[in-house]
N, C-alpha and C. Protein backbone atom coordinates (compact mmCIF):
# COMPACT_ATOMS: atom_id res chain seq x y z
N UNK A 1 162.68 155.59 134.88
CA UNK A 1 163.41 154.35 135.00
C UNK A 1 163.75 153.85 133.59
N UNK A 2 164.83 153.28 133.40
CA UNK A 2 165.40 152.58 131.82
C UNK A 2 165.06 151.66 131.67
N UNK A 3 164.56 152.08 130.20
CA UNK A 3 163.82 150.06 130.00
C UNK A 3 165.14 149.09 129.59
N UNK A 4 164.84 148.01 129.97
CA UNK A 4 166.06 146.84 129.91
C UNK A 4 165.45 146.29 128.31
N UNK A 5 166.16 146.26 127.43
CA UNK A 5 166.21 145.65 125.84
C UNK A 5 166.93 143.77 125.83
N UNK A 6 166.39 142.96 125.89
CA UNK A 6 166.77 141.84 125.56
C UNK A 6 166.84 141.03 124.10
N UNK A 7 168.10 140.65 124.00
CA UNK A 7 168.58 140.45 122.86
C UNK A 7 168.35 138.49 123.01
N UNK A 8 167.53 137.58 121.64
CA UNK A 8 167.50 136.58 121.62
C UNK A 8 168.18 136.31 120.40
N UNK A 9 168.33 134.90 120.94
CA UNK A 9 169.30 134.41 119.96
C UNK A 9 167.99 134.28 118.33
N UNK A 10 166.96 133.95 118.28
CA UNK A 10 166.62 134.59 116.64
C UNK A 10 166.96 135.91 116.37
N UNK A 11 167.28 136.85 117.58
CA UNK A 11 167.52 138.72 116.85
C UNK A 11 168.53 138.43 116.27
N UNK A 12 169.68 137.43 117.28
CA UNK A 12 171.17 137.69 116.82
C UNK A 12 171.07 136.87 115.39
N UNK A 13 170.09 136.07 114.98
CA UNK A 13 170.25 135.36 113.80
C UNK A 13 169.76 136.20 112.65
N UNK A 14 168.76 136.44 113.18
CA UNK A 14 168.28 138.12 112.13
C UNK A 14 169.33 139.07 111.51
N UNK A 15 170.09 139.29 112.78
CA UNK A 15 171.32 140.27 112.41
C UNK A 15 172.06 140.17 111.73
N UNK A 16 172.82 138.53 112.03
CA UNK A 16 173.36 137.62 111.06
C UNK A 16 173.17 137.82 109.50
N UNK A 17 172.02 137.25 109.66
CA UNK A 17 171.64 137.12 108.08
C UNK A 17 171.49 138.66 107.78
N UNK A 18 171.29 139.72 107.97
CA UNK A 18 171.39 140.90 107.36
C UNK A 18 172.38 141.66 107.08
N UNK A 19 173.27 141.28 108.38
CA UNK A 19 174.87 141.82 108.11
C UNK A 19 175.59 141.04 106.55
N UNK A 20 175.49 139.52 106.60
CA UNK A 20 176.15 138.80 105.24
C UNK A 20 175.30 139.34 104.06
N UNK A 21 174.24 139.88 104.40
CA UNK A 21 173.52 140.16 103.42
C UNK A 21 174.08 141.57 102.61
N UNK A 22 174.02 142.28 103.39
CA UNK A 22 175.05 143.63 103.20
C UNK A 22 176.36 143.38 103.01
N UNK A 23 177.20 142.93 103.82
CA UNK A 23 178.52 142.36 102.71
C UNK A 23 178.54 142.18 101.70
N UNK A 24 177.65 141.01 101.36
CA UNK A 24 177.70 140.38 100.59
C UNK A 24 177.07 141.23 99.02
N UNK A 25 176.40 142.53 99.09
CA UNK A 25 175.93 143.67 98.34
C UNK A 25 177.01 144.45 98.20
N UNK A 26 177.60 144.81 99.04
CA UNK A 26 179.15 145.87 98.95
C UNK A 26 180.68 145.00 98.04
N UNK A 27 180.58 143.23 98.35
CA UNK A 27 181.26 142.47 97.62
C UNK A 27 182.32 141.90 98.50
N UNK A 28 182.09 142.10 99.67
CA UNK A 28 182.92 141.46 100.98
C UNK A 28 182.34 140.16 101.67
N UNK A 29 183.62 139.50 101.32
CA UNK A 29 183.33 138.19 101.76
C UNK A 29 184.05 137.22 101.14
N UNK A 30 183.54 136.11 100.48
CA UNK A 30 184.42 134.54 100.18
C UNK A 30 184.93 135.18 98.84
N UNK A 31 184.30 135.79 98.01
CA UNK A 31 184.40 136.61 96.76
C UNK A 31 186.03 137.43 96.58
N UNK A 32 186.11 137.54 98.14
CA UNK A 32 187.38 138.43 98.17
C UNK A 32 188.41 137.92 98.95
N UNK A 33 187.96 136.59 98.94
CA UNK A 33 189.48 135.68 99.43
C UNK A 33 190.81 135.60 99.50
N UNK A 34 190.47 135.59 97.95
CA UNK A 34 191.83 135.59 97.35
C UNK A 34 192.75 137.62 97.80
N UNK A 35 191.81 137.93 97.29
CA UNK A 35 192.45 139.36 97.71
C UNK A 35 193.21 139.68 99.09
N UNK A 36 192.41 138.98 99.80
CA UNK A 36 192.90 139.05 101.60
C UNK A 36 194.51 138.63 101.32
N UNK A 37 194.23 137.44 100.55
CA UNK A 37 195.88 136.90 100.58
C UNK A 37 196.87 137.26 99.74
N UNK A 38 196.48 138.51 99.70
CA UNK A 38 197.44 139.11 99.00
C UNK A 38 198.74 139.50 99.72
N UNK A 39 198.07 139.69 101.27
CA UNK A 39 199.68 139.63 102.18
C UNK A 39 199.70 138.76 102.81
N UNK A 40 200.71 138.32 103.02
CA UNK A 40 201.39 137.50 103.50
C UNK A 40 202.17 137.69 105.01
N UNK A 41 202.30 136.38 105.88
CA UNK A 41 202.69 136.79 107.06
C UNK A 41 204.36 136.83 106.41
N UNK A 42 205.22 136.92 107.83
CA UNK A 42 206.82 136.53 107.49
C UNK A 42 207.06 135.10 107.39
N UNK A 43 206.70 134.29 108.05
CA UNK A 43 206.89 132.91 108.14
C UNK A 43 206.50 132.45 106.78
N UNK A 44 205.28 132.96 106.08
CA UNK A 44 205.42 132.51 104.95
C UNK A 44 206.35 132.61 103.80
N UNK A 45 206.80 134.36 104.16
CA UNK A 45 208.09 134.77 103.42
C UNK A 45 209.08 133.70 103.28
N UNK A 46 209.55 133.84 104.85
CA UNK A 46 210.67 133.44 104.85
C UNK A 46 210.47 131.71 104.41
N UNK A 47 209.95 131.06 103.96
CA UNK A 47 209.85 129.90 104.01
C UNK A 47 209.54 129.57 102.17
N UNK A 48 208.71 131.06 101.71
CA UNK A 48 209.01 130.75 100.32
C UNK A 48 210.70 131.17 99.72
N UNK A 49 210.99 131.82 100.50
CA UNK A 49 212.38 132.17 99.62
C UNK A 49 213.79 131.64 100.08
N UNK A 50 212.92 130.87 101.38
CA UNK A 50 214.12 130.03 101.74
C UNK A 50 215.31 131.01 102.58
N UNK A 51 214.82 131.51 103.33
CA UNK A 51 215.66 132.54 104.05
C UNK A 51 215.36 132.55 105.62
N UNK A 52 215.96 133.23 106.27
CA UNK A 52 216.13 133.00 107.96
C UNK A 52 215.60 134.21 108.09
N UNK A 53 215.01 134.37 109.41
CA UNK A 53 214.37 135.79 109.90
C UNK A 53 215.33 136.90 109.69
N UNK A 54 216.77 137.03 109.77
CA UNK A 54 217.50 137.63 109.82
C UNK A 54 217.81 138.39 108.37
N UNK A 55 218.04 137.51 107.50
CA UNK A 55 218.33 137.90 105.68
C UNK A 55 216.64 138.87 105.69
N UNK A 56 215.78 138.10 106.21
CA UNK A 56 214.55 138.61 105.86
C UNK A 56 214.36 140.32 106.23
N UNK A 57 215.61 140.40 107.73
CA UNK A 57 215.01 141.83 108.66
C UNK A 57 216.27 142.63 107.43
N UNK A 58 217.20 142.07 106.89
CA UNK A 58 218.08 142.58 106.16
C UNK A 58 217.12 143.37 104.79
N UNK A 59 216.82 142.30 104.14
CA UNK A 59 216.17 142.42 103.14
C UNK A 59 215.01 143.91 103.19
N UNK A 60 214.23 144.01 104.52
CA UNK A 60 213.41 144.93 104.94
C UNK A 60 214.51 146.14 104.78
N UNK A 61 215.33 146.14 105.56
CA UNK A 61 216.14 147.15 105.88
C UNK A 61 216.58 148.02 104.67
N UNK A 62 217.18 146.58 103.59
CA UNK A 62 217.51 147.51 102.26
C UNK A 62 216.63 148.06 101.65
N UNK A 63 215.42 147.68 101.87
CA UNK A 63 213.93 148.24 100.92
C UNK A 63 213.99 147.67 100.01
N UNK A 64 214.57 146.30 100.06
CA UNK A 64 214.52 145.17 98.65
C UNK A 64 213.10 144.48 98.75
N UNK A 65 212.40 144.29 99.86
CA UNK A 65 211.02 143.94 100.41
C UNK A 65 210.12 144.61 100.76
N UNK A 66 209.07 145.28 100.77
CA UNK A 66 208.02 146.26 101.08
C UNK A 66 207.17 145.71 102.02
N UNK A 67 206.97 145.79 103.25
CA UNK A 67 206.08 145.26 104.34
C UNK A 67 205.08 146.53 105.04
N UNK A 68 204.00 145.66 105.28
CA UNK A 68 203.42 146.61 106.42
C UNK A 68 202.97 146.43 107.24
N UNK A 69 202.95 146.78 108.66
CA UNK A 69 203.43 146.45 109.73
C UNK A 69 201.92 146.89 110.60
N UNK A 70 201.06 146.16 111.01
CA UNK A 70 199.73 145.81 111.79
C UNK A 70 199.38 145.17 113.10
N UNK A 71 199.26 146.21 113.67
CA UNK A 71 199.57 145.46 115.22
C UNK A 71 200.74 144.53 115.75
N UNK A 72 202.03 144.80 115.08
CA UNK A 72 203.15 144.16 115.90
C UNK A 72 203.36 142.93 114.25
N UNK A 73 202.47 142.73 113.78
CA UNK A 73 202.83 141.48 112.94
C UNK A 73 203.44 142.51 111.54
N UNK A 74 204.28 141.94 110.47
CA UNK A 74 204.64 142.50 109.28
C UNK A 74 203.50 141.31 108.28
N UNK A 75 203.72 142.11 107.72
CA UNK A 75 202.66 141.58 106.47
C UNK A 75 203.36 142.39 105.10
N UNK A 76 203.57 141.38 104.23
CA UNK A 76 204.22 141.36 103.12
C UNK A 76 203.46 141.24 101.83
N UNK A 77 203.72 142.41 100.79
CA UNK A 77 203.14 141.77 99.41
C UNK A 77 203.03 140.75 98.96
N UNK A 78 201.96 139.94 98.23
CA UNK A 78 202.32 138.41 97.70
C UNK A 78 203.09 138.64 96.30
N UNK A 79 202.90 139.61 95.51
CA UNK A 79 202.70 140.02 94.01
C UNK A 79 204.59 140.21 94.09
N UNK A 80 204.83 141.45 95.01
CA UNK A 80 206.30 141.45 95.43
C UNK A 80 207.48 140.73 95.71
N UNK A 81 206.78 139.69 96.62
CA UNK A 81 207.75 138.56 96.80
C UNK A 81 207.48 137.61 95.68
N UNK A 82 206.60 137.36 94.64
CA UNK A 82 206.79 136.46 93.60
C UNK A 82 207.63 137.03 92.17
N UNK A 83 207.49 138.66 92.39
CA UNK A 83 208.37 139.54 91.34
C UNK A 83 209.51 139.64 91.95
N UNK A 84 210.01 139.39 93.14
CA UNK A 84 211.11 138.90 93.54
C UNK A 84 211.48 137.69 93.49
N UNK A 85 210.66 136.68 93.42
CA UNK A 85 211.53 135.72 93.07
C UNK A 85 211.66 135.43 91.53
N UNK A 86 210.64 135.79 90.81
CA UNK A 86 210.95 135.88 89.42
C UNK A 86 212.69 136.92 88.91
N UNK A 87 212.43 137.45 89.23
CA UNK A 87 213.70 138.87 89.18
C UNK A 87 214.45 137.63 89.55
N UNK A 88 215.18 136.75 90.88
CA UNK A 88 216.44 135.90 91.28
C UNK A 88 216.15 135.26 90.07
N UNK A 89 215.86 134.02 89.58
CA UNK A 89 215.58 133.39 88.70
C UNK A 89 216.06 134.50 87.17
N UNK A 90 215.98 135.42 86.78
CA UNK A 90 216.76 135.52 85.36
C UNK A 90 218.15 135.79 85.61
């Protein structure tokens, strides 16, 4: 017969604290915030450069924009679209 394993909420707090603990040794976590946001959704795109979804699917198309594309959503360089807007600006 199979023994039944019950999980309490101090295990799950145990776990907790050991999992952030290990992140937090490998360097994943609040540390790497900023990094996460390094892409960007489209809405943010399009809203820093002042453009309509459409210029934006254009823009993709010419390969003037570099995206990558994650479960249905695009996700955009941040570094790219600010060396793009630096580049309009001279």
């Amino acid at each position: 017969m199979a023994t039944l394993d019950l999980i309490t909420k101090e295990d799950l707090q145990q776990f907790k604290t050991e999992l952030f603990a290990e992140l937090k040794k490998l360097g994943i976590g609040r540390a790497n915030e900023q990094a996460s946001r390094q892409w960007i959704k489209s809405a943010e795109v399009r809203k820093l450069l002042n453009i309509s979804s459409g210029t934006l699917q254009t823009l993709r198309s010419a390969g003037v924009i570099t995206y990558t594309k994650v479960g249905g959503l695009l996700y955009y360089n941040q570094e790219d679209i600010h060396k793009m807007l630096e580049d309009k600006r001279s």
